[in-house]
Protein backbone atom coordinates (compact mmCIF):
# COMPACT_ATOMS: atom_id res chain seq x y z
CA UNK A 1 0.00 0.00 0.00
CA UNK A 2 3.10 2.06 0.46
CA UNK A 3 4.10 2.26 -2.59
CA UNK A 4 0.88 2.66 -4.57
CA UNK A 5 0.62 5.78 -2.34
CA UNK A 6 4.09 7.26 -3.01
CA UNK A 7 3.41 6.49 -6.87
CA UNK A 8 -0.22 8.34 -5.84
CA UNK A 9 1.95 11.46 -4.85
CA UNK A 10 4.56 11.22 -7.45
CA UNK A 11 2.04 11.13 -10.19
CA UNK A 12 0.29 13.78 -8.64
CA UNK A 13 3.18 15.92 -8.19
CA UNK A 14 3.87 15.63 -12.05
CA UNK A 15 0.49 16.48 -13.46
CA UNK A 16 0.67 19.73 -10.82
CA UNK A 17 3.95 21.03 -11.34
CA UNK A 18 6.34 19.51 -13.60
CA UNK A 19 4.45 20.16 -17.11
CA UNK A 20 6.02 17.24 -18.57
CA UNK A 21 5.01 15.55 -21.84
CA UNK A 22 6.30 11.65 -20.24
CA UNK A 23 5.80 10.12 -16.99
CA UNK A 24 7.28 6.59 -16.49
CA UNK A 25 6.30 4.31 -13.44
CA UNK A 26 8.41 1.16 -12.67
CA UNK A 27 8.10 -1.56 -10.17
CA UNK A 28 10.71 -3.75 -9.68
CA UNK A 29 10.94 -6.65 -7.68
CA UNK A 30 14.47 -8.31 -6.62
CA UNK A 31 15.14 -10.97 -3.92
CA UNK A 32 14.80 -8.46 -0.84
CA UNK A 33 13.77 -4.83 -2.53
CA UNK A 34 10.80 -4.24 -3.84
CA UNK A 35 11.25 -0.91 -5.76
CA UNK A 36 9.50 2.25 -7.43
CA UNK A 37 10.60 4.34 -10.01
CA UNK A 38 8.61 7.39 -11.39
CA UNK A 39 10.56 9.99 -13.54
CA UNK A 40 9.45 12.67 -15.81
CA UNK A 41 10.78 14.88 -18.52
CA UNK A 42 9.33 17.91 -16.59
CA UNK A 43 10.88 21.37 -15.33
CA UNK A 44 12.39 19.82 -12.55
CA UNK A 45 13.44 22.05 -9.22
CA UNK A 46 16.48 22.51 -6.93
CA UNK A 47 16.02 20.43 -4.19
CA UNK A 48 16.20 22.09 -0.97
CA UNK A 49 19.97 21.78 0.66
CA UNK A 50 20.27 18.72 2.76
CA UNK A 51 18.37 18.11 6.55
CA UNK A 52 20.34 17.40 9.75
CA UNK A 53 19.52 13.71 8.47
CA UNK A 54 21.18 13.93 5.48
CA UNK A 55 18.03 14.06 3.09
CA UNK A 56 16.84 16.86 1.15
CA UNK A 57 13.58 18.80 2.24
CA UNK A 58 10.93 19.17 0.12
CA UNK A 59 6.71 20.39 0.02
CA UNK A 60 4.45 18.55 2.39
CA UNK A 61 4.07 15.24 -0.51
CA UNK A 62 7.40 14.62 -0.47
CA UNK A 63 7.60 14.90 3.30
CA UNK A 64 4.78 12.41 3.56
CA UNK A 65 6.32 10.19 0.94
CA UNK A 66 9.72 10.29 2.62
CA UNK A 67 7.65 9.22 6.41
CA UNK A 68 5.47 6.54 4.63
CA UNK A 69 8.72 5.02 3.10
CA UNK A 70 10.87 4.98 6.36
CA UNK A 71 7.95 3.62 8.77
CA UNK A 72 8.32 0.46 6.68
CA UNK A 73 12.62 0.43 6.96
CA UNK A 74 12.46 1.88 3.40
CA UNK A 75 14.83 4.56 1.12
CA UNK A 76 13.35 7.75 -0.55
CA UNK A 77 15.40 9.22 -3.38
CA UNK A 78 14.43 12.40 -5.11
CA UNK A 79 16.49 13.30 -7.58
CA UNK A 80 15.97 16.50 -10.10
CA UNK A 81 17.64 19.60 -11.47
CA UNK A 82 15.87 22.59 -13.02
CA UNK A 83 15.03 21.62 -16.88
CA UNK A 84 16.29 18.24 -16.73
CA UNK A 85 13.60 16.40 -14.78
CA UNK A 86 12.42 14.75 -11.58
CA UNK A 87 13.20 11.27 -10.29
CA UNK A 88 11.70 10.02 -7.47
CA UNK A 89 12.68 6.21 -5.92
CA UNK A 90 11.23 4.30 -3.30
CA UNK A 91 12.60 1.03 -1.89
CA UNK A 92 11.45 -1.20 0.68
CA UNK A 93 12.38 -4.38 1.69
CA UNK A 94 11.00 -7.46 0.44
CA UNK A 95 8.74 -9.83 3.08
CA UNK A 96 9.31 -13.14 1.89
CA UNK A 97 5.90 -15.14 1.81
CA UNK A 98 7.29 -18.49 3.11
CA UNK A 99 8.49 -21.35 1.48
CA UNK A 100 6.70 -23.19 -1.35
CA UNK A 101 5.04 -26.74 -1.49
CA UNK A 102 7.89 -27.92 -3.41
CA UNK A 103 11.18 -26.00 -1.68
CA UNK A 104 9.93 -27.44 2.12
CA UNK A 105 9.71 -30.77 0.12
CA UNK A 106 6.27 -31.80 0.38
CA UNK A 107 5.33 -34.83 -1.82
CA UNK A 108 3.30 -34.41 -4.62
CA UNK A 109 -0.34 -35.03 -4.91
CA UNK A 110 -1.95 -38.36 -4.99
CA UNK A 111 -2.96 -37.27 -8.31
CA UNK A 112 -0.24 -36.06 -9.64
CA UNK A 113 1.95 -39.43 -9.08
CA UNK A 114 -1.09 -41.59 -10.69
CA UNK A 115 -1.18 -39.50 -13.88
CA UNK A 116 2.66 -40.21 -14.65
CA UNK A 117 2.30 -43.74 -14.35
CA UNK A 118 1.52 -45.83 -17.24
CA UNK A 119 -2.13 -47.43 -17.31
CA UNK A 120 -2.69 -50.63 -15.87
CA UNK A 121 -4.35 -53.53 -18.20
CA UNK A 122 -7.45 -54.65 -17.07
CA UNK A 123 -8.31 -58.73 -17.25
CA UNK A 124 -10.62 -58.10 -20.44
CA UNK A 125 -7.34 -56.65 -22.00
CA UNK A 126 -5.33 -59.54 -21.13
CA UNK A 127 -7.70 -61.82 -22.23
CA UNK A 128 -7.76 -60.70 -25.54
């Protein structure tokens, strides 16, 4: 829900101030990130000099992005420049779902062993 929020705000943030003719969104999903990526070809800004904590300031959204993305251990990147363009990454880590079926080796199903074995001949068949 995180990140459908930050790419809410990002989005948002484009249509009301960057007056860009392309947005791109990406999710990408590695073995412990889950990432966001939304950059336009906008007007771009100066980001504020950095905080006390090392991160740049910004307008409420980006505020609220930055506090919804580190309540879940995450990283909020902003990256823009007047004219060139604004870049904004999210990254939080991954919560693995548990292991499969087949990786905490549980046997197949009944049915599944029965339909790779070759069909029986019934006494008619022999018969014949």
């Amino acid at each position: 829900m995180t990140l459908l929020r930050v790419a809410q705000e990002a989005l948002a943030n484009v249509a009301k101030h960057a007056g860009a003719s392309r947005a791109g969104v990406t999710l990408s999903y590695m073995e412990d990130v889950v990432s966001l990526d939304v950059r336009d070809d906008g007007v771009g800004f100066a980001p504020a000099p950095a905080n006390g904590s090392g991160h740049t300031s910004g307008g409420f959204g980006l505020i609220a992005m930055r506090q919804r993305v580190s309540r879940l251990a995450g990283e909020l990147e902003i990256e823009s420049e007047p004219g060139a363009g604004t870049a904004v990454s999210a990254s939080l880590p991954a919560i693995p779902l548990g292991p499969s079926p087949q990786a905490a080796g549980a046997a197949e199903p009944p049915h599944a062993a029965r339909a790779a074995e070759p069909p029986q001949a019934t006494k008619a068949e022999e018969s014949t």
